[in-house]
Protein backbone atom coordinates (compact mmCIF):
# COMPACT_ATOMS: atom_id res chain seq x y z
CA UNK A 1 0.00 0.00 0.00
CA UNK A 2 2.94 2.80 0.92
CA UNK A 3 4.18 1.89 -2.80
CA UNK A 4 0.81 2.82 -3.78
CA UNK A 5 0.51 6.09 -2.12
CA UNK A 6 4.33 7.31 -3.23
CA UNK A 7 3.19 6.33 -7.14
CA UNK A 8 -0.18 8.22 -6.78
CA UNK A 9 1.23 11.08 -5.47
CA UNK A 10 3.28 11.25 -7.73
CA UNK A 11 0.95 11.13 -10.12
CA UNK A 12 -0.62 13.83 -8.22
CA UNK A 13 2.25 16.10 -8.64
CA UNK A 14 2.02 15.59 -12.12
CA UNK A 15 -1.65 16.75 -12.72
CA UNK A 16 -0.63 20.39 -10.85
CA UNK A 17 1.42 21.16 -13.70
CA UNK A 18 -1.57 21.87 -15.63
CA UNK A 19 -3.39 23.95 -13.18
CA UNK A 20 -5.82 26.68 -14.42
CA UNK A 21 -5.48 24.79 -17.61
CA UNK A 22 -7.62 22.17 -18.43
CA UNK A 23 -11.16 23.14 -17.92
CA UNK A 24 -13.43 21.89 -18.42
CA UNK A 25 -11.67 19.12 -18.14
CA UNK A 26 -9.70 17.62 -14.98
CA UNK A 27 -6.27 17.89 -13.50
CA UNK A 28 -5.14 14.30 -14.48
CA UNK A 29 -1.90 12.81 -13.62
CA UNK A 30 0.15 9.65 -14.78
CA UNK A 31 2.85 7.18 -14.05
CA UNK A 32 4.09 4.00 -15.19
CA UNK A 33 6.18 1.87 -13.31
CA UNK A 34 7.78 -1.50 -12.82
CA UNK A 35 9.78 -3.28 -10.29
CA UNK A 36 10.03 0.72 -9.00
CA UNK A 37 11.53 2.31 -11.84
CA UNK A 38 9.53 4.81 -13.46
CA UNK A 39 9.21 3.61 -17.74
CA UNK A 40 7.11 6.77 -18.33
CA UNK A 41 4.82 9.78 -16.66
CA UNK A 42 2.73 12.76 -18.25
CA UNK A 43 -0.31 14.53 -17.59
CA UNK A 44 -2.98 16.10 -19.50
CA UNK A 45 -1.79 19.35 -20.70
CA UNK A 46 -5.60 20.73 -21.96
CA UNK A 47 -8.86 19.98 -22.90
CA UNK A 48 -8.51 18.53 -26.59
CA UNK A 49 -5.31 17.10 -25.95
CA UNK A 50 -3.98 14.05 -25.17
CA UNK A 51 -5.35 12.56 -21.72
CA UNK A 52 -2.84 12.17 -18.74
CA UNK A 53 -2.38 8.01 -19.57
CA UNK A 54 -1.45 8.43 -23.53
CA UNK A 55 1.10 10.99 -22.28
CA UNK A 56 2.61 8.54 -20.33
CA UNK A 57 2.55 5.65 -22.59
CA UNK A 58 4.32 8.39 -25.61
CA UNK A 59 6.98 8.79 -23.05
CA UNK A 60 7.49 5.44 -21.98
CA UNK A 61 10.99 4.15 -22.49
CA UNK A 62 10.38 0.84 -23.80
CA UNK A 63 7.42 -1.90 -23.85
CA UNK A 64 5.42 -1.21 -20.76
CA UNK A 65 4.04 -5.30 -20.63
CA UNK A 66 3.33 -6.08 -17.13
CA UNK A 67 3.70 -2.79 -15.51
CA UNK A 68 1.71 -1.22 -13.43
CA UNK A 69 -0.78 1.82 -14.57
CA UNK A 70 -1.08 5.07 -11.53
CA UNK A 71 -3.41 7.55 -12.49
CA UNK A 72 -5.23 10.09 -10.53
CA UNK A 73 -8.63 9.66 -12.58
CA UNK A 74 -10.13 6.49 -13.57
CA UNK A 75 -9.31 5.85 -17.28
CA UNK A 76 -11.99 7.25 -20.13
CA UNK A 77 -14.01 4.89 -21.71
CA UNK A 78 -15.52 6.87 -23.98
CA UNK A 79 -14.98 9.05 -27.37
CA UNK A 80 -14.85 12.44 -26.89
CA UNK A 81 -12.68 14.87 -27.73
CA UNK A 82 -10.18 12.23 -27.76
CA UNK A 83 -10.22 8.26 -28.14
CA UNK A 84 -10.99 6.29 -24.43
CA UNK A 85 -7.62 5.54 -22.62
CA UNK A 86 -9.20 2.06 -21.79
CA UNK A 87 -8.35 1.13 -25.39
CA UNK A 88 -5.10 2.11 -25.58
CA UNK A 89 -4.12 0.77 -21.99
CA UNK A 90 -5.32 -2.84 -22.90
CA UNK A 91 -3.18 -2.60 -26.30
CA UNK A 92 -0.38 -1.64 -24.11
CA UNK A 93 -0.18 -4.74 -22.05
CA UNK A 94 -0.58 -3.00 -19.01
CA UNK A 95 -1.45 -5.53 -16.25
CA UNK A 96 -2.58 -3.76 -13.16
CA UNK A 97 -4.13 -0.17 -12.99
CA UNK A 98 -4.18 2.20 -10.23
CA UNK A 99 -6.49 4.91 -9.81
CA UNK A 100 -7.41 7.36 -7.16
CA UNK A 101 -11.15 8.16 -7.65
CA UNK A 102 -14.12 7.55 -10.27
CA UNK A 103 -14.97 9.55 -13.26
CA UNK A 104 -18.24 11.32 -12.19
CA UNK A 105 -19.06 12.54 -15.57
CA UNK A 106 -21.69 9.92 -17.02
CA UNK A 107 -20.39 9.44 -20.83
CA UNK A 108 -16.78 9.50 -19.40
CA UNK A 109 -17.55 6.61 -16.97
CA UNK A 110 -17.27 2.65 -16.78
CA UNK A 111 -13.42 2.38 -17.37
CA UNK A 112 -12.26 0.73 -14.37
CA UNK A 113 -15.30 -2.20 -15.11
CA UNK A 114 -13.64 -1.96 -18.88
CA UNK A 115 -10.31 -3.06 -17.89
CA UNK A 116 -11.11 -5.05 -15.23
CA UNK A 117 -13.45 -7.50 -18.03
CA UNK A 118 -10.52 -7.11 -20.29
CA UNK A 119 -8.35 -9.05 -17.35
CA UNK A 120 -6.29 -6.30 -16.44
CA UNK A 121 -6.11 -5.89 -12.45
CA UNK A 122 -7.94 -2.48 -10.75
CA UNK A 123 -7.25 -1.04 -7.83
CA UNK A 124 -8.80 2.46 -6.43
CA UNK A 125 -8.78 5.15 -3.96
CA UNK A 126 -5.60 5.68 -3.54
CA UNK A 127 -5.30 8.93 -2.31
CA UNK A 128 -8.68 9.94 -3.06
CA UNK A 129 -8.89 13.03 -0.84
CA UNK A 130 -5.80 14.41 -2.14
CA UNK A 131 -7.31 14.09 -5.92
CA UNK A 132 -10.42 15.22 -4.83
CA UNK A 133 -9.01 18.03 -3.95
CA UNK A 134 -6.99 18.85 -6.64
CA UNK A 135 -10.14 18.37 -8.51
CA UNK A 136 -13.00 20.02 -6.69
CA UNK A 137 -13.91 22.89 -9.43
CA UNK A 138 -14.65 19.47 -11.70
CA UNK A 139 -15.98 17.17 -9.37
CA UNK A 140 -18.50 20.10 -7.57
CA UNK A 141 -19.49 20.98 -11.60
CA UNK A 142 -20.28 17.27 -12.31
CA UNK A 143 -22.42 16.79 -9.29
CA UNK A 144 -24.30 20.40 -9.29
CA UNK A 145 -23.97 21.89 -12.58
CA UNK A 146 -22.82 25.28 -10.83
CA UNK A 147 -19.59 26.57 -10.75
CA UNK A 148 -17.42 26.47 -7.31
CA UNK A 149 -17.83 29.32 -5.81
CA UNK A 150 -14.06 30.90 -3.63
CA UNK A 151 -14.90 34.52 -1.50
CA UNK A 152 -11.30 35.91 -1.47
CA UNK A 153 -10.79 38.54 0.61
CA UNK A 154 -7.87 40.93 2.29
CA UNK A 155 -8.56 42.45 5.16
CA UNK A 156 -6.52 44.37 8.56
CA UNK A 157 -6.10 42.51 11.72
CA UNK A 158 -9.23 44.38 13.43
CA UNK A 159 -11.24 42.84 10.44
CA UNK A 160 -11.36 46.41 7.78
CA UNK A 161 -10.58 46.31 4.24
CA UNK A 162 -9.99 49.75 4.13
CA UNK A 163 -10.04 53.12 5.96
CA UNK A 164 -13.05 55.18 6.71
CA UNK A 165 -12.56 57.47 3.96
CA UNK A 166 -11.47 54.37 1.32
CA UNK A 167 -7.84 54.40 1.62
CA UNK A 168 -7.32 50.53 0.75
CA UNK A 169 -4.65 49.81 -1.10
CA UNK A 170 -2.66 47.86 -0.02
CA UNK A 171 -3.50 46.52 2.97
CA UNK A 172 -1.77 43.17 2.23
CA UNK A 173 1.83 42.61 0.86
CA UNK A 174 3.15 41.53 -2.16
CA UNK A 175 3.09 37.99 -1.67
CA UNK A 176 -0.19 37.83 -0.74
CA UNK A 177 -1.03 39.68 -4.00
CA UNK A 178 1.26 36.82 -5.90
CA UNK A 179 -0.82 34.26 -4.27
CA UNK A 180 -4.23 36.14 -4.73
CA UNK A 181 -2.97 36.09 -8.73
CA UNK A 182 -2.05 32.30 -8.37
CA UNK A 183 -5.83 31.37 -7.83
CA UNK A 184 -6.81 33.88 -10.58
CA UNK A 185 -4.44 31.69 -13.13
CA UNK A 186 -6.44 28.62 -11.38
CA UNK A 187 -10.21 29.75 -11.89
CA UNK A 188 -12.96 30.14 -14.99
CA UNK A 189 -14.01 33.71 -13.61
CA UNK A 190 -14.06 36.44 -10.98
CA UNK A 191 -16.12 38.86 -10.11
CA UNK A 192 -16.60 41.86 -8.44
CA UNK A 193 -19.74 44.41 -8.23
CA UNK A 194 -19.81 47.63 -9.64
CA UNK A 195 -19.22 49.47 -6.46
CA UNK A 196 -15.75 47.84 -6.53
CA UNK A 197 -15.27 48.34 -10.17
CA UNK A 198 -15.74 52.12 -10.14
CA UNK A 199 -13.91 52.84 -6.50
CA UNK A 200 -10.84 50.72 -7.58
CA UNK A 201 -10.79 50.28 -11.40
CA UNK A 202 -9.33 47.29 -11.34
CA UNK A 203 -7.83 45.50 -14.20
CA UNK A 204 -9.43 41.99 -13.01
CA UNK A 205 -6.36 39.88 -15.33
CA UNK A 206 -3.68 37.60 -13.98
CA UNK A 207 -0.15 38.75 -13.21
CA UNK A 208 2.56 36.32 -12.68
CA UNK A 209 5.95 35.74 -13.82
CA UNK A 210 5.18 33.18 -16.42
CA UNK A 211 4.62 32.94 -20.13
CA UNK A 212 1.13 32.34 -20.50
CA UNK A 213 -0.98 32.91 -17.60
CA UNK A 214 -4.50 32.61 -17.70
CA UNK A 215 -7.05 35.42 -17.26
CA UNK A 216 -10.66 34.04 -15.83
CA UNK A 217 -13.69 35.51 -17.25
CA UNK A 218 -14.05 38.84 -16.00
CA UNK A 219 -17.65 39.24 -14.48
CA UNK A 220 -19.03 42.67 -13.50
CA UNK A 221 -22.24 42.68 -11.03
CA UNK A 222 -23.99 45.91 -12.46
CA UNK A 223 -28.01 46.15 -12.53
CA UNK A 224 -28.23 49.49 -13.57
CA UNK A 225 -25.50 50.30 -15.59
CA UNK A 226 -23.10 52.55 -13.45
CA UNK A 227 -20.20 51.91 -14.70
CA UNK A 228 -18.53 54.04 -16.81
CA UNK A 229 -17.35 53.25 -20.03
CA UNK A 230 -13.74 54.75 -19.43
CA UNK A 231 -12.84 51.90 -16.71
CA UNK A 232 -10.46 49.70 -17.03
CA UNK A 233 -12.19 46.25 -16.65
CA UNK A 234 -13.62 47.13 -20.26
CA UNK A 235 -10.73 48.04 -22.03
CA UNK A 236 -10.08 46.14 -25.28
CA UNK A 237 -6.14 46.21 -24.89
CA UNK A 238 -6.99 43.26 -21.47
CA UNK A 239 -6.12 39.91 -22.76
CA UNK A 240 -9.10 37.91 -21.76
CA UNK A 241 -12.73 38.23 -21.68
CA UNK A 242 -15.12 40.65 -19.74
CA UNK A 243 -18.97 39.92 -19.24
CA UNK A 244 -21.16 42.67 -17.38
CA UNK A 245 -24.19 40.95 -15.03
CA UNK A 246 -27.50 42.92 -15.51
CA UNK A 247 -30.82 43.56 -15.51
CA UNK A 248 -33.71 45.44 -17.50
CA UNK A 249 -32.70 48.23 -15.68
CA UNK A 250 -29.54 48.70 -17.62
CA UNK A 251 -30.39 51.42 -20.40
CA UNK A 252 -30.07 49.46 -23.75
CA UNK A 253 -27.81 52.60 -25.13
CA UNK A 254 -25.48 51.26 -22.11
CA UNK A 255 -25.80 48.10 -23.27
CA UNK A 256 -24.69 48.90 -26.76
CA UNK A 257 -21.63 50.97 -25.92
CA UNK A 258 -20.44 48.02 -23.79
CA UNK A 259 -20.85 45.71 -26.89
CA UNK A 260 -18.84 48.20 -28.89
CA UNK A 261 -15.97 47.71 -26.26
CA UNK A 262 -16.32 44.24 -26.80
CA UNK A 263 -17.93 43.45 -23.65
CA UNK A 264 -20.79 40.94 -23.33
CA UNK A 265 -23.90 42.17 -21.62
CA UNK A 266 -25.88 39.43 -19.95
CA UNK A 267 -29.75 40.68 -18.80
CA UNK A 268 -30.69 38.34 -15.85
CA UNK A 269 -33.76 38.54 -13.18
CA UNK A 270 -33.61 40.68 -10.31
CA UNK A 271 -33.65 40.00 -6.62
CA UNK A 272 -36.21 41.29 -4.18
CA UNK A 273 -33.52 44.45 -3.76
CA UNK A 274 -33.69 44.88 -7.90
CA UNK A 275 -30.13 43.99 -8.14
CA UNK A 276 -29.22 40.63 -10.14
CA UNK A 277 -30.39 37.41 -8.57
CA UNK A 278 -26.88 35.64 -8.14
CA UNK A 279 -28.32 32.38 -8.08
CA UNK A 280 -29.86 32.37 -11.96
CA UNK A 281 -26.06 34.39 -12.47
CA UNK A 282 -24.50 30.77 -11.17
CA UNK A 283 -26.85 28.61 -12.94
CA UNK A 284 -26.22 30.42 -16.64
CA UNK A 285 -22.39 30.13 -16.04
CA UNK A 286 -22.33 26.45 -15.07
CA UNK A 287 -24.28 26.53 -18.30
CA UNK A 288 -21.62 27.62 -20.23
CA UNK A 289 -19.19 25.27 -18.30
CA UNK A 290 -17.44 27.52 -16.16
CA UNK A 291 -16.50 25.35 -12.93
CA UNK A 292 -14.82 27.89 -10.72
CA UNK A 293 -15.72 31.74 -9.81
CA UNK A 294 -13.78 33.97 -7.36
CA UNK A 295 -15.35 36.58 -5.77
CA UNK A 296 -13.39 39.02 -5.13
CA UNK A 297 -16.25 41.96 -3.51
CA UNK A 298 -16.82 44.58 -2.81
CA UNK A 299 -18.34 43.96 0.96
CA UNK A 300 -22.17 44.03 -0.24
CA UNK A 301 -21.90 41.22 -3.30
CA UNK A 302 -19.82 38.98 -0.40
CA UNK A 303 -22.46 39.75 1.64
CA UNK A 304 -25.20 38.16 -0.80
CA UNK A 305 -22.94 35.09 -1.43
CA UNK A 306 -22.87 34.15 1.92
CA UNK A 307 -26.31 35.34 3.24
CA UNK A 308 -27.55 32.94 -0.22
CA UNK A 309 -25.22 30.48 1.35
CA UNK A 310 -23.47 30.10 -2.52
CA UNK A 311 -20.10 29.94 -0.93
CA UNK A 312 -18.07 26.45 -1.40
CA UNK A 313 -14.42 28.03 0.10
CA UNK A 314 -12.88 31.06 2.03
CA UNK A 315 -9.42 32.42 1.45
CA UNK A 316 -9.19 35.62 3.57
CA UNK A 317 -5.99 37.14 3.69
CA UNK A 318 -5.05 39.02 6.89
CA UNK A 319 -2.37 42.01 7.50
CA UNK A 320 -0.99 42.44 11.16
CA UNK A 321 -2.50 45.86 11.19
CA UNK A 322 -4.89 47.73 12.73
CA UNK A 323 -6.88 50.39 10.81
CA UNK A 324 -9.73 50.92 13.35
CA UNK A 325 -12.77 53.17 12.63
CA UNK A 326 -16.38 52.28 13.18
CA UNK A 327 -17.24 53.21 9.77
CA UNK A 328 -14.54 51.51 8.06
CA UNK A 329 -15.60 48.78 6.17
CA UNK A 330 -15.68 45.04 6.72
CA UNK A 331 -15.10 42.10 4.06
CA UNK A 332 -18.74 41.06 4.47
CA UNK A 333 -21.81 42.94 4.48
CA UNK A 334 -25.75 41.63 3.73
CA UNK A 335 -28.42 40.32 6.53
CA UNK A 336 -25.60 37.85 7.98
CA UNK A 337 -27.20 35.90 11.05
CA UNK A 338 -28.47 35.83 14.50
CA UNK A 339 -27.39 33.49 16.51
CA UNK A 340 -23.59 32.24 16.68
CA UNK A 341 -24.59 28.64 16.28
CA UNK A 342 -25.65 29.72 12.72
CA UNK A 343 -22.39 31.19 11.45
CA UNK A 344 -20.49 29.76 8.72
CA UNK A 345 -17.51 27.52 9.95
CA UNK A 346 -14.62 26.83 8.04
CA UNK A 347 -14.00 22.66 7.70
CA UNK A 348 -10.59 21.71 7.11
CA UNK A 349 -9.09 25.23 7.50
CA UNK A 350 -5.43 25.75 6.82
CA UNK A 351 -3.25 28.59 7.64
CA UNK A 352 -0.53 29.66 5.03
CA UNK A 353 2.42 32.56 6.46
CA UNK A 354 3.34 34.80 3.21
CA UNK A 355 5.76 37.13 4.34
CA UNK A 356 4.27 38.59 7.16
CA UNK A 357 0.65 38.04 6.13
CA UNK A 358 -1.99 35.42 6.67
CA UNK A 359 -3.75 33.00 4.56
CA UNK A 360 -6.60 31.59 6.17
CA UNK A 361 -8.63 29.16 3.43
CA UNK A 362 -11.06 26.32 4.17
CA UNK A 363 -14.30 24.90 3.05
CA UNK A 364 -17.90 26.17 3.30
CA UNK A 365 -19.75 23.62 2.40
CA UNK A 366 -19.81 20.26 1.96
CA UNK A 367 -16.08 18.21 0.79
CA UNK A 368 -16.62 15.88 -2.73
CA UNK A 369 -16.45 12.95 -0.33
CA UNK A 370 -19.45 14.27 1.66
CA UNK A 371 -21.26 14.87 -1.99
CA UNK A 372 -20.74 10.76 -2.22
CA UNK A 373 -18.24 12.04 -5.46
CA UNK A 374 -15.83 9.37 -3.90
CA UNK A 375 -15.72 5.48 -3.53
CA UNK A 376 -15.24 4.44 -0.06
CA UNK A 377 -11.89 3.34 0.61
């Protein structure tokens, strides 16, 4: 079993080289090995490409007869964008495959039963909380059809995310920015409201030292149209997409200068409060197969997330500093609750030190294993 887990996380290793890149299809690792020598690895670079196990079997050193199969994904058995693995692991001579969890997407599925009638020998969940995790914007999209929803957040020590008159940046240091661009590279989309948009113009794209990173799908909360034209988050020289959030209240003129920018305008329902009713905003992007949205404020839009209990992970970021103020501003805003024993508690909460700051991330809601995405082990 130890051989088992140092192969699979291995192979775990593997799929992270392909963060923020795949979707919508999985992080998948792979590694072939006999009598502990490695005869070839790879990993699924992005969707439309080869899948993790053909990667590995193009860069295996040799005939592969006999060896054993780790993979963080059970095998394809299906024709999608590319041919099922299951064939071309059977060809192979592969004798014994080892996989981590199941494939929860329905076409996808029935590879491990595949190879297992073909004689080949299966063996799963192997690490299958660690691959859940590395896959939890997939598996949450298979099992809900929403994307998975992270509130990122920096805020002082005293709990402000800026000073009473709106000083705010930056409360947080540079690493903490690296790291806040890190999960930008990693997710579909982020959004903000329009409050945010027009206080701090942001850009919304992804900067980090690297060739190619990848800039989510911009999303601008904005029922009415505030906005201006002139901000940055619509500017046609941003690599990436932007899509602006409305309603009927929007004046269509608005609506057609935005277009002109190259901005999509999307008119949804309103809420009770005539602002956009998030939950039809989640339903249209998992739609349109977009697994993962931060949401990156301002206080009031947080505020709505968690009050509609949409949130699926925290990562607040915390300075050692106090700003004090009773009209400073807090991370989160709306109805919030009552009682204590009603408050949202962080499950498997981790603290990260980046130079000075904080990282405190953990889950909302309910893990993949608690969805039943997982086999029992």
């Amino acid at each position: 079993m130890s051989e088992h887990i140092r192969w699979m996380q291995h192979a775990i290793k593997l799929a992270q080289l392909a963060e923020g890149c795949t979707s919508p299809n999985p992080m998948v690792g792979a590694v072939i090995v006999r009598d502990g020598q490695v005869l070839g690895e790879g990993y699924h670079h992005r969707a439309g490409m080869p899948h993790a196990e053909i990667e590995a079997l193009r860069a295996a050193k040799g005939p592969v007869q006999g060896a054993t199969l780790y993979v963080t994904l059970e095998p394809c058995n299906h024709y999608g964008r590319t041919p099922p693995c299951t064939d071309a692991i059977i060809a192979s001579g592969i004798a014994h495959v080892v996989y981590a969890i199941p494939d929860p997407y329905p076409p996808a599925g029935g590879g491990a039963q595949r190879l297992r009638d073909a004689g080949l020998q299966v063996t799963n969940g192997i690490c299958a909380d660690e691959a859940a995790d590395l896959n939890r914007f997939f598996l949450h999209h298979c099992n809900t059809k929403l994307p998975y929803v992270i509130a990122r957040y920096a805020s002082s020590l005293d709990g402000k995310i800026a000073t009473r008159n709106g000083d705010s940046q930056w409360i947080t240091g540079e690493a903490s920015r690296r790291r806040s661009h890190q999960l930008r590279h990693a997710a579909d989309a982020i959004l903000i409201g329009a409050g945010t948009a027009i206080v701090d113009n942001p850009r919304l794209t992804t900067r980090l030292p690297m060739d190619d990173p990848r800039h989510p799908l911009r999303i601008v909360l904005d029922s009415r149209g505030r906005v201006p034209l002139e901000n940055q988050v619509f500017s046609s020289d941003l690599a990436g997409r932007t899509l602006v959030a409305t309603t009927d209240a929007m004046p269509t003129d608005h609506e057609k200068k935005l277009a002109s920018c190259g901005v999509e305008v999307l008119r949804l329902p309103q809420n009770g409060w005539g602002r956009v009713d998030i939950t039809a905003l989640l339903h249209t992007l998992g739609q349109r197969e977009i697994q993962s949205l931060v949401v990156e404020g301002g206080s009031t839009i947080l505020g709505s997330f968690f009050d509609s209990e949409l949130v699926d992970e925290v990562w607040a970021f915390i300075a050692p500093v106090i700003i004090g103020g009773k009209d400073a501003p807090s991370p989160v805003e709306g109805i919030g609750v009552t009682a204590l024993e009603r408050a949202l508690r962080l499950k498997d909460a981790c603290i990260e030190l980046l130079d000075g700051d904080w990282l405190i991330s953990g889950k909302a809601r309910l893990t993949a294993k608690e969805q039943r995405c997982l086999p029992e082990s």
